[in-house]
C-alpha atoms as a PDB file:
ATOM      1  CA  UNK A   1      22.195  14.925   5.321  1.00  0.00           C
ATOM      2  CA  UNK A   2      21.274  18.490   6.286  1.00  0.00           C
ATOM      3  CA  UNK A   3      22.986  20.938   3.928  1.00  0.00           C
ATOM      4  CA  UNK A   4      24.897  24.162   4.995  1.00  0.00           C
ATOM      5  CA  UNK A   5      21.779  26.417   4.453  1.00  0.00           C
ATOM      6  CA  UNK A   6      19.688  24.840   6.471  1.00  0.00           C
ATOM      7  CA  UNK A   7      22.157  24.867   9.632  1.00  0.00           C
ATOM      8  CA  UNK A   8      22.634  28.321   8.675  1.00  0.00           C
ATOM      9  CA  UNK A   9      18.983  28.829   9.708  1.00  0.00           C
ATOM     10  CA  UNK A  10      18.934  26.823  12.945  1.00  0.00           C
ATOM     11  CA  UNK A  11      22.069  29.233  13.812  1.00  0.00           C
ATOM     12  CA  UNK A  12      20.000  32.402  12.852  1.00  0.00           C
ATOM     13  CA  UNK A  13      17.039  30.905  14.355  1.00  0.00           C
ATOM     14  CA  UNK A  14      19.058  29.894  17.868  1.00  0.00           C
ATOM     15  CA  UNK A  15      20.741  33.886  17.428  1.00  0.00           C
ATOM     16  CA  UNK A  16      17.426  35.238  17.132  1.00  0.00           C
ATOM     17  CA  UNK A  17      16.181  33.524  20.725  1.00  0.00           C
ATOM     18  CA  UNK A  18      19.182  35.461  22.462  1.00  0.00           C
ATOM     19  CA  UNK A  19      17.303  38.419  24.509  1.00  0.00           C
ATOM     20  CA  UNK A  20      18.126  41.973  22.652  1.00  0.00           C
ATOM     21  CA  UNK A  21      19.501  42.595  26.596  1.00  0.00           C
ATOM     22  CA  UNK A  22      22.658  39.902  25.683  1.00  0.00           C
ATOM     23  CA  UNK A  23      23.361  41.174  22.494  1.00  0.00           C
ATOM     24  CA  UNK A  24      24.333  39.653  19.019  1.00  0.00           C
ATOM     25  CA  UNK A  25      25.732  36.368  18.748  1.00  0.00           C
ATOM     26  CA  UNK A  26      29.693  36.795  18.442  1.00  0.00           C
ATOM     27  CA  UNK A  27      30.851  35.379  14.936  1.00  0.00           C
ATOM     28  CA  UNK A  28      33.109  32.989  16.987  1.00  0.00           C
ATOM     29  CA  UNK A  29      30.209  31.341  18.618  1.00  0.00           C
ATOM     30  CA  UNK A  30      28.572  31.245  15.456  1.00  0.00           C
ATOM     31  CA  UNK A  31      30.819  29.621  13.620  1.00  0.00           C
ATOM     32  CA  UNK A  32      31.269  26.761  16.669  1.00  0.00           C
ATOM     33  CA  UNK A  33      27.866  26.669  16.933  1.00  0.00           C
ATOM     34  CA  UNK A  34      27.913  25.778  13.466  1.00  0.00           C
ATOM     35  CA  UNK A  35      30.144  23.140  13.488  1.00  0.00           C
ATOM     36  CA  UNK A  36      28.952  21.557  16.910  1.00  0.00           C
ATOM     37  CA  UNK A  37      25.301  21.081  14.919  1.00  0.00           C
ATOM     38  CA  UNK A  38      26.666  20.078  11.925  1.00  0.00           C
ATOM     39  CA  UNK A  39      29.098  17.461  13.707  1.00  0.00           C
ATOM     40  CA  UNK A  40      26.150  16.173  16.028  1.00  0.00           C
ATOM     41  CA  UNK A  41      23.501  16.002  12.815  1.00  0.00           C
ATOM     42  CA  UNK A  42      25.891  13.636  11.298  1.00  0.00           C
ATOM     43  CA  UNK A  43      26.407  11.229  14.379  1.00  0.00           C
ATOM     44  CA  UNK A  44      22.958  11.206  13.887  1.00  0.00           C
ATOM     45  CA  UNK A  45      22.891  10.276  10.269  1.00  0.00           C
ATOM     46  CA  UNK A  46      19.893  11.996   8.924  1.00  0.00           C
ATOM     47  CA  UNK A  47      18.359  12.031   5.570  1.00  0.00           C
ATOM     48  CA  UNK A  48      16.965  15.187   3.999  1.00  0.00           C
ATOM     49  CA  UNK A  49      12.986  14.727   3.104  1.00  0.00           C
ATOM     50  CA  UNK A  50      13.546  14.660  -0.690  1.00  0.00           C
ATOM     51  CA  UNK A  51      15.975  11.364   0.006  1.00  0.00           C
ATOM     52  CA  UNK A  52      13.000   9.636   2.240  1.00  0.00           C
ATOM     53  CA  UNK A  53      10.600  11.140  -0.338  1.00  0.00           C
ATOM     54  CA  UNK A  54      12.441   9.373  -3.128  1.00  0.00           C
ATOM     55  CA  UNK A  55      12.381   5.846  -0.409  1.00  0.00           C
ATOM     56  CA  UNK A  56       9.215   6.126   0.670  1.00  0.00           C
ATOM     57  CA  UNK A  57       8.177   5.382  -3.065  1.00  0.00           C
ATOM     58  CA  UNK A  58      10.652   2.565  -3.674  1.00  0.00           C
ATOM     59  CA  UNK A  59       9.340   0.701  -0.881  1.00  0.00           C
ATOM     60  CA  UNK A  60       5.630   1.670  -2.178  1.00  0.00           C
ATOM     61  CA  UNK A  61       6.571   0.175  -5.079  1.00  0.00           C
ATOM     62  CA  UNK A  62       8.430  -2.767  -3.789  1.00  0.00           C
ATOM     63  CA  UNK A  63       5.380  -3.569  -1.312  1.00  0.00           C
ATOM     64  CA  UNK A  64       3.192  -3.922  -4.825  1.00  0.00           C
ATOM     65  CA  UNK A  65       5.409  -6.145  -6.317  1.00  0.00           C
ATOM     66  CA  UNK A  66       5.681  -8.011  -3.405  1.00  0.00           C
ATOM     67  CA  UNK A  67       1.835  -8.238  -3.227  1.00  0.00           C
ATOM     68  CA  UNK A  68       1.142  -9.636  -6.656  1.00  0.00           C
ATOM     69  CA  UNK A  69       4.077 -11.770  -6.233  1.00  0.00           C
ATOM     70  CA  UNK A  70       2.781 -13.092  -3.118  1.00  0.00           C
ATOM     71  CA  UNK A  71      -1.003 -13.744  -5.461  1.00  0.00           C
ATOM     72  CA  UNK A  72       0.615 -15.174  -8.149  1.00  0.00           C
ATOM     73  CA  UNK A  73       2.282 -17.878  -5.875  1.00  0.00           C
ATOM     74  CA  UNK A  74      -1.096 -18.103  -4.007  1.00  0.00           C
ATOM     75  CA  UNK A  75      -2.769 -18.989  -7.178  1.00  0.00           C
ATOM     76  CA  UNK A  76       0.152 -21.017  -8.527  1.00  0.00           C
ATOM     77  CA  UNK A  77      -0.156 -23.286  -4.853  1.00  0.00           C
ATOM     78  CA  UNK A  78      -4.601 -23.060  -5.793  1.00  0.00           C
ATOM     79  CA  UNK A  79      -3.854 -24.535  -9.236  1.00  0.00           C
ATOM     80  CA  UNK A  80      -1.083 -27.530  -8.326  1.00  0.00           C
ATOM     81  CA  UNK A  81      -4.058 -28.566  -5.391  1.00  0.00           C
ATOM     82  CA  UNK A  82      -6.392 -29.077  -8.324  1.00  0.00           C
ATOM     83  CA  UNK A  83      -4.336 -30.363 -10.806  1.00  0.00           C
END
C-alpha cells in the first residue's frame, strides 16, 4: 500500500505541473486530490517495493527448494529403476 508521504509527493508533484499563470493549488483541491489518489491506489491494491522485495525472496527461496526437491525425487525414481 502506498503510505501518506508518498501521495503527499504525487500531490506536490501534480501542484508543481500547474503553470505559475493558474496559480497555487487551492488546499480544497488538495486535499480531494488526495483522497481521489489514495481511494483509486487502493482499488488498485498495490504493494510498496519493500513488501515485493521481501516476496521476491520467498519465492527465490521456494523455487530452490522446489528444485532440489524435484532432484531428490528424480534420483529417488533413478534408484527404484535399478533396484
Amino acid at each position: 500500500m502506498i503510505n501518506p508521504q508518498q501521495i503527499e509527493s504525487i500531490v506536490e508533484t501534480i501542484s508543481q505541473t500547474i503553470p505559475p499563470g493558474v496559480g497555487k493549488l487551492p488546499e480544497s483541491l488538495r486535499q480531494n486530490l488526495k483522497q481521489s489518489l489514495a481511494s483509486t491506489f487502493e482499488k488498485m491494491d498495490l504493494v510498496s517495493r519493500q513488501e515485493f522485495d521481501i516476496q521476491t525472496g520467498v519465492l527465490a527461496k521456494t523455487r530452490a527448494k522446489l528444485e532440489a526437491l524435484e532432484k531428490q525425487v528424480a534420483a529417488l525414481e533413478a534408484q527404484q529403476k535399478n533396484d
